[in-house]
Protein backbone atom coordinates (compact mmCIF):
# COMPACT_ATOMS: atom_id res chain seq x y z
CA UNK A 1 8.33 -21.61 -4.79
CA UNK A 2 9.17 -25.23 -5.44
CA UNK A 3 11.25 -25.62 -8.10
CA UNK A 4 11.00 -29.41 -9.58
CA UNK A 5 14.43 -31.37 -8.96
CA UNK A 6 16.43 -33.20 -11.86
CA UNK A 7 15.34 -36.71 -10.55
CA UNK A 8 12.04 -35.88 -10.14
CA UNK A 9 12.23 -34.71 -14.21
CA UNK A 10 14.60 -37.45 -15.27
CA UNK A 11 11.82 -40.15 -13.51
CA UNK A 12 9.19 -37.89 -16.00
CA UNK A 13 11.77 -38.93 -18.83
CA UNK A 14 11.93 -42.41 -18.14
CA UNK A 15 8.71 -43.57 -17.69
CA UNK A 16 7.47 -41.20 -20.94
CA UNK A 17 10.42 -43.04 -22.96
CA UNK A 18 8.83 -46.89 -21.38
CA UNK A 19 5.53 -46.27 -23.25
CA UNK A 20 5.33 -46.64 -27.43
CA UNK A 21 6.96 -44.33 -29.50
CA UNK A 22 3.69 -42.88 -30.70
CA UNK A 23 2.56 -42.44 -27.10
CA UNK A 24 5.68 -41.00 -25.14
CA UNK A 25 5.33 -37.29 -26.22
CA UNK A 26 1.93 -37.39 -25.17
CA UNK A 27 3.11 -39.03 -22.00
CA UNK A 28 5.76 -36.68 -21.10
CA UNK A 29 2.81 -33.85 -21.38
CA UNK A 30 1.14 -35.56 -19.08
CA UNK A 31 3.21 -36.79 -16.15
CA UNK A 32 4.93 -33.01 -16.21
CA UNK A 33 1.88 -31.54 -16.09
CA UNK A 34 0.33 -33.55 -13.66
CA UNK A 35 3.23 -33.20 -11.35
CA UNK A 36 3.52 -29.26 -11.50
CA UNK A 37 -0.27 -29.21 -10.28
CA UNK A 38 0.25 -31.45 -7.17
CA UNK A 39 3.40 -29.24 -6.51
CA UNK A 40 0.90 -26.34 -6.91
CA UNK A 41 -1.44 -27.60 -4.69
CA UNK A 42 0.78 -28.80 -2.00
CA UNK A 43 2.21 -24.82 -1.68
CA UNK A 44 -1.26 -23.50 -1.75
CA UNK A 45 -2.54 -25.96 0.72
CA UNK A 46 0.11 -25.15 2.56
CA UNK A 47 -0.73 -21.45 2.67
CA UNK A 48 -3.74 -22.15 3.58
CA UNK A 49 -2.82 -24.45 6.94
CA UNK A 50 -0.92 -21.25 8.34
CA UNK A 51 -3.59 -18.64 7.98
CA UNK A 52 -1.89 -15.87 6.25
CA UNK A 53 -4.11 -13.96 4.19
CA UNK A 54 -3.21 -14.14 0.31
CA UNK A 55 -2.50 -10.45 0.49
CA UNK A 56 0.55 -10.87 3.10
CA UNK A 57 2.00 -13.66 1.59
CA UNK A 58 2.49 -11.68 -1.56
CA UNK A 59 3.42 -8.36 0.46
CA UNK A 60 6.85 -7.56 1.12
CA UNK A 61 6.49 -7.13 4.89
CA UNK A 62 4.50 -10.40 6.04
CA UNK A 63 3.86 -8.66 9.50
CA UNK A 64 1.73 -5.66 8.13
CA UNK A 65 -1.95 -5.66 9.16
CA UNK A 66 -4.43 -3.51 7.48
CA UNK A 67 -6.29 -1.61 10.10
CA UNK A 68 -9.97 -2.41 10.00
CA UNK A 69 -11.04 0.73 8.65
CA UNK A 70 -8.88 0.36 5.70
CA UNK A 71 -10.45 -3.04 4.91
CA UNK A 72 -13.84 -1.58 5.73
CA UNK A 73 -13.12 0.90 2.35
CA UNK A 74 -11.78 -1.74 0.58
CA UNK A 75 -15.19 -3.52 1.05
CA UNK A 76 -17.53 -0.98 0.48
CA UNK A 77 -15.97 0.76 -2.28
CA UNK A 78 -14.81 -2.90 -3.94
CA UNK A 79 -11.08 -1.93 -3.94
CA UNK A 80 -8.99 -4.74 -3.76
CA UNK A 81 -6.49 -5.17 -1.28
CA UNK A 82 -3.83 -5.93 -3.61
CA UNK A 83 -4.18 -2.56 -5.66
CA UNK A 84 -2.52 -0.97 -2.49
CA UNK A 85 0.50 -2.92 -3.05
CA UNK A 86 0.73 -1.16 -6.50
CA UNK A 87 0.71 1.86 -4.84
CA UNK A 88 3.13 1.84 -1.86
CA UNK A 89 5.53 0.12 -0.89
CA UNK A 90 5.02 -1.11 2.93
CA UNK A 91 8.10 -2.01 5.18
CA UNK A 92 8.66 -1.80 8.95
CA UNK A 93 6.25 0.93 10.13
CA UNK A 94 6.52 2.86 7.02
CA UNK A 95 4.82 3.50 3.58
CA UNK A 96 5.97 5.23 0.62
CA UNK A 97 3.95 5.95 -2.35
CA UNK A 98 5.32 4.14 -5.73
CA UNK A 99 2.29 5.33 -7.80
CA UNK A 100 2.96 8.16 -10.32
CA UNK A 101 -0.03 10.41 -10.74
CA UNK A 102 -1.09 10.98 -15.04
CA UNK A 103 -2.36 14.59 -14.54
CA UNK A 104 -0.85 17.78 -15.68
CA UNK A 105 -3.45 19.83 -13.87
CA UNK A 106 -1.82 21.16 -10.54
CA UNK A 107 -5.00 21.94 -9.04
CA UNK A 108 -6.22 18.16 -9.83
CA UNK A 109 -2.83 16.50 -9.01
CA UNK A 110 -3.20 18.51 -5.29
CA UNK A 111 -6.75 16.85 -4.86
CA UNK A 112 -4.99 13.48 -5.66
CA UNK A 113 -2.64 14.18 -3.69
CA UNK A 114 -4.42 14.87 -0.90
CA UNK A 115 -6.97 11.44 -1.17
CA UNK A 116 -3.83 9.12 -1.38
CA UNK A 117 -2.03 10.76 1.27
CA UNK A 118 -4.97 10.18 3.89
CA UNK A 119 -5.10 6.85 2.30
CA UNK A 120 -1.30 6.16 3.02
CA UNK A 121 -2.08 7.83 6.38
CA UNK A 122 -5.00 5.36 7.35
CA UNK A 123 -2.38 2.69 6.66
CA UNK A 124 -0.91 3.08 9.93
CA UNK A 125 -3.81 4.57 11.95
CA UNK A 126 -7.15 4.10 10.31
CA UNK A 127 -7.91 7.75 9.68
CA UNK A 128 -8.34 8.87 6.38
CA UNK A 129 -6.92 12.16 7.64
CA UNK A 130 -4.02 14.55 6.51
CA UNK A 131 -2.41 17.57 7.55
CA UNK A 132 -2.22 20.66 5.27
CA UNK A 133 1.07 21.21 5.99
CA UNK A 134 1.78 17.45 4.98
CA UNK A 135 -0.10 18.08 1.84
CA UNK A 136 1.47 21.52 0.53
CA UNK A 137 5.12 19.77 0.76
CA UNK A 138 4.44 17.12 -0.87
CA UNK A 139 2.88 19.51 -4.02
CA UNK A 140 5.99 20.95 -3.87
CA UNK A 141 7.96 17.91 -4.00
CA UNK A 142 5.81 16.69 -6.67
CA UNK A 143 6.17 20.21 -8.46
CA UNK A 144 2.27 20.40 -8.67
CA UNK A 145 2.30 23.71 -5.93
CA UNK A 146 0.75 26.51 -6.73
CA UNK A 147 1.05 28.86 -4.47
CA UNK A 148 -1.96 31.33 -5.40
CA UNK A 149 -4.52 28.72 -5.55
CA UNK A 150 -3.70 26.14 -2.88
CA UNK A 151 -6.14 27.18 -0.39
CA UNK A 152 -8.63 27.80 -2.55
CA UNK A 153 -8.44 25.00 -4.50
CA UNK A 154 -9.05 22.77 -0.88
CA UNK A 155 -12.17 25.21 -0.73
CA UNK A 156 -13.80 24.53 -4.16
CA UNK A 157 -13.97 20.59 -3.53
CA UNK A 158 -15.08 21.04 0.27
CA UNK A 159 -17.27 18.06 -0.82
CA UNK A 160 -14.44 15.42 -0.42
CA UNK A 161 -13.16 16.55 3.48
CA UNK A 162 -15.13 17.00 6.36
CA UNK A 163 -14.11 20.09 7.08
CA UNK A 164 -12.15 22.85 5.53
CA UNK A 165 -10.14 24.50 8.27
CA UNK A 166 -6.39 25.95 8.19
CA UNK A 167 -5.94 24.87 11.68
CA UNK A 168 -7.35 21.24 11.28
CA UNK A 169 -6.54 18.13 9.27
CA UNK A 170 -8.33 17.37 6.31
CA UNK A 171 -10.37 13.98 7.13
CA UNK A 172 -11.85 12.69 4.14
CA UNK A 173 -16.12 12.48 3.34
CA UNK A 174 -17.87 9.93 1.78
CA UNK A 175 -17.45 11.89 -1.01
CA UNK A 176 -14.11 12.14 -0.61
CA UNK A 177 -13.46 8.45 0.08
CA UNK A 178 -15.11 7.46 -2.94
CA UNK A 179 -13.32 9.93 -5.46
CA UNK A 180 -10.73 8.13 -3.88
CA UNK A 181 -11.72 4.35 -4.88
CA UNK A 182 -12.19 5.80 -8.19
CA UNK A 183 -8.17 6.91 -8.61
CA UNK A 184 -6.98 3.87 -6.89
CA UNK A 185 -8.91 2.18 -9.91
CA UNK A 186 -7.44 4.40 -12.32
CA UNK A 187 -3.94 4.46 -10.88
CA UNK A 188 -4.19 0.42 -10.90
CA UNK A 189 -4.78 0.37 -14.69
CA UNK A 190 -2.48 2.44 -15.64
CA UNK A 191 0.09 0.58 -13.70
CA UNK A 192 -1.11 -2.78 -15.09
């Protein structure tokens, strides 16, 4: 960002100090301010002219495109694009989650889990869709694995996959995809 030079500040100071004493504070407010708004205007003009959505000029990678799938969700489930940012970090052909998930419940932080993963997942391809396998490491990782229950806990909310199969990825429902706006949200605010 522009920063403003000392002759640009010191030609502030002179002209503010050429008006009457009663009148130069006033002045000074004045031709500062008015000078950090054309600055401000010039860089977002200038943003504009080259196209670059506001979301990749404040990304880290500035080549990353959102698949249109991903923006599709965004849309419909009125998830900004920016609240992905707060969740991973993106770089090269790579994404790794920076969100920290609030729940004690293993059984509720494996369902999160799970909806952020195909999230991160869709990233790169445009399928909400994760592997099991994928899944049940990172629970472990995350020390929210439980053994006993995994399987059946995938079974009781059915509701957010497609299908429930050992052999297949888990592909996320409607359902699924819009328990999944709602922790973005939640995972935003907390973050905020």
């Amino acid at each position: 960002m522009h920063t403003m030079t000392k002759e640009e500040l010191q030609s502030i100071v002179e002209l503010a100090n050429s008006v009457p004493e009663e009148y130069r504070q006033k002045c000074f407010e004045l031709l500062l301010n008015h000078t950090l708004i054309s600055t401000v205007k010039t860089i977002e003009k200038t943003q504009e002219e080259t196209h670059v959505p506001k979301l990749l000029q404040d990304s880290p990678d500035q080549s990353f495109i959102l698949p249109i799938d991903v923006k599709a969700f965004l849309s419909q489930y009125s998830v900004s694009e920016a609240a992905l940012w707060k969740l991973f970090l993106i770089e090269g052909g790579q994404a790794r989650p920076i969100y920290k998930l609030r729940t004690t419940e293993k059984s509720r932080a494996q369902i999160q889990h799970a909806l952020l993963m195909s999230l991160e997942a869709a990233l790169f391809t445009g399928e909400f869709r994760i592997d099991i396998e994928a899944l049940r490491s990172r629970c472990k990782d995350q020390k929210c694995y439980d053994p006993a229950n995994f399987s059946a806990n995938i079974k009781s909310n059915s509701s957010l996959f497609k299908s429930v199969s050992t052999d297949q990825p888990l592909s996320l429902s409607p359902d699924g995809k819009s328990e999944l706006a709602d922790i973005i949200e939640e995972l935003t605010k907390l973050n905020n």
